[in-house]
C-alpha atoms as a PDB file:
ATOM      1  CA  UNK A   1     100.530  68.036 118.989  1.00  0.00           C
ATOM      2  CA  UNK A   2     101.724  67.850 122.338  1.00  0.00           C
ATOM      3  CA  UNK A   3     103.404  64.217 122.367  1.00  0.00           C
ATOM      4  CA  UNK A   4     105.257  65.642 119.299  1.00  0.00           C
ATOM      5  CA  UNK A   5     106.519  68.201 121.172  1.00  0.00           C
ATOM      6  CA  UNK A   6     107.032  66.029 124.027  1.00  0.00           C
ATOM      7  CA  UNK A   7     108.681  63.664 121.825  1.00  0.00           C
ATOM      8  CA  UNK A   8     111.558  65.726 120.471  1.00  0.00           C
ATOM      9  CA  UNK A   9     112.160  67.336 123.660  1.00  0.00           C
ATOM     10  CA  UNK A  10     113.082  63.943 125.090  1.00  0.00           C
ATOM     11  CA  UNK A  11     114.771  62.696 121.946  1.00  0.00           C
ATOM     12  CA  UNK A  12     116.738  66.089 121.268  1.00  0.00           C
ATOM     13  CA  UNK A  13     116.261  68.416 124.196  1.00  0.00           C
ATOM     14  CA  UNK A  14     114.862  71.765 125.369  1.00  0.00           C
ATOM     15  CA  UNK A  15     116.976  73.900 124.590  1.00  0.00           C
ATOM     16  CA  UNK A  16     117.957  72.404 120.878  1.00  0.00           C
ATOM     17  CA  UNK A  17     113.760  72.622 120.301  1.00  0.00           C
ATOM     18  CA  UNK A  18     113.106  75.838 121.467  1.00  0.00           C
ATOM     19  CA  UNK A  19     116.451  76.996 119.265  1.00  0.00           C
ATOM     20  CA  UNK A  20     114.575  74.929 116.399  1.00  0.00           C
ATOM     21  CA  UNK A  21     111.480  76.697 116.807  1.00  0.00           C
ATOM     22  CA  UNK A  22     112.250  80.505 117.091  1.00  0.00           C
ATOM     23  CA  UNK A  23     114.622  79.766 113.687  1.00  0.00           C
ATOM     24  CA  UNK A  24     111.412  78.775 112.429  1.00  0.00           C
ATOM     25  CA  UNK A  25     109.117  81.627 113.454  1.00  0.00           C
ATOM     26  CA  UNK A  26     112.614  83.949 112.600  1.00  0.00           C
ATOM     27  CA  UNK A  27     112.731  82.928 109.086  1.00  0.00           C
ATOM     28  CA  UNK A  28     109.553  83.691 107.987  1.00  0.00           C
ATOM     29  CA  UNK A  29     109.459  87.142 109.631  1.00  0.00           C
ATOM     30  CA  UNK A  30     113.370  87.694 107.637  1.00  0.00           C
ATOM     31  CA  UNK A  31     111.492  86.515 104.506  1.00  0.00           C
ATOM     32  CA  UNK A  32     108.884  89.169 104.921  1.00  0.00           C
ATOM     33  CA  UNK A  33     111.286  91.662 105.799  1.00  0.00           C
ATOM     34  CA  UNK A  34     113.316  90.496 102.937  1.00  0.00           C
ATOM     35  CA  UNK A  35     110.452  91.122 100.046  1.00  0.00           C
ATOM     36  CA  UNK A  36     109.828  94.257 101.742  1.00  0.00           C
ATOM     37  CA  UNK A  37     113.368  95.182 100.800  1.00  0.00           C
ATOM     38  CA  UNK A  38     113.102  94.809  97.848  1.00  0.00           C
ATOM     39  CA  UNK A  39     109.544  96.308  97.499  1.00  0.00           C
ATOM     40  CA  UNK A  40     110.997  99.611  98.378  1.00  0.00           C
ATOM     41  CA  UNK A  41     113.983  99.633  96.676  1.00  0.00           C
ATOM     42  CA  UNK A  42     111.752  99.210  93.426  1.00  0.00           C
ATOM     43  CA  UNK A  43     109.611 101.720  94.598  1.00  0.00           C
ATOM     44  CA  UNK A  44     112.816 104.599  95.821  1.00  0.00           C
ATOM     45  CA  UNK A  45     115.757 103.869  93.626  1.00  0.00           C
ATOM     46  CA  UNK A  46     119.047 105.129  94.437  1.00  0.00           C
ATOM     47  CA  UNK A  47     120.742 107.750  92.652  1.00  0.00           C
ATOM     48  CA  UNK A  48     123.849 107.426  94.075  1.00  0.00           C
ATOM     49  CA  UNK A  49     125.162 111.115  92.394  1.00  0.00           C
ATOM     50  CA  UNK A  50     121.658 112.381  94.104  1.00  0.00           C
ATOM     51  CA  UNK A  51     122.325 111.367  97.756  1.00  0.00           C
ATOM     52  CA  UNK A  52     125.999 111.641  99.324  1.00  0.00           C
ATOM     53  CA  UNK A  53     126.360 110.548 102.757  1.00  0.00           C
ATOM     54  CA  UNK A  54     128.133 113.119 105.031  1.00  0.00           C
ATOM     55  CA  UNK A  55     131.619 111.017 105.585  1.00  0.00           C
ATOM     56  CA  UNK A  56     131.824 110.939 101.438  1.00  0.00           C
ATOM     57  CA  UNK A  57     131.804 114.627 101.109  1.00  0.00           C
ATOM     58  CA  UNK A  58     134.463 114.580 104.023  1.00  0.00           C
ATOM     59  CA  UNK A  59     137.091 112.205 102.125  1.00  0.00           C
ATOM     60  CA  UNK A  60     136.745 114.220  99.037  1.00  0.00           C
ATOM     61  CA  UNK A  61     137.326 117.819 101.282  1.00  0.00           C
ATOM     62  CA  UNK A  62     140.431 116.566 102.393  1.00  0.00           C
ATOM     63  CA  UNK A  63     142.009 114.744  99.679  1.00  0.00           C
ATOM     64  CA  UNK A  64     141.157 118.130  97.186  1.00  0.00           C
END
């Protein structure tokens, strides 16, 4: 495992392997977060006429 490593250091660099290898580990943790997502949007959906966010009640103060 090491020669490998060794090996595309020399053939590619440091700093392109180690930018090659933490977009690795990153992916899988974004794929995780990803499904979790979506988990809880299943599990919480949205009523958007439910929950109004503070700057939408603002714009519809001033304009009425």
């Amino acid at each position: 495992m090491e020669e490998l490593w060794l090996g595309a250091i020399s053939e590619y660099g440091f700093p392109v392997v180690v930018t090659f290898y933490l977009l690795y580990r990153i992916e899988k943790k974004l794929d995780t977060l990803n499904q979790s997502v979506l988990q809880l949007q299943q599990a919480c959906p949205l009523n958007p006429n439910k929950y109004q966010s503070p700057t939408t009640k603002l714009v519809k103060d001033s304009n009425g």
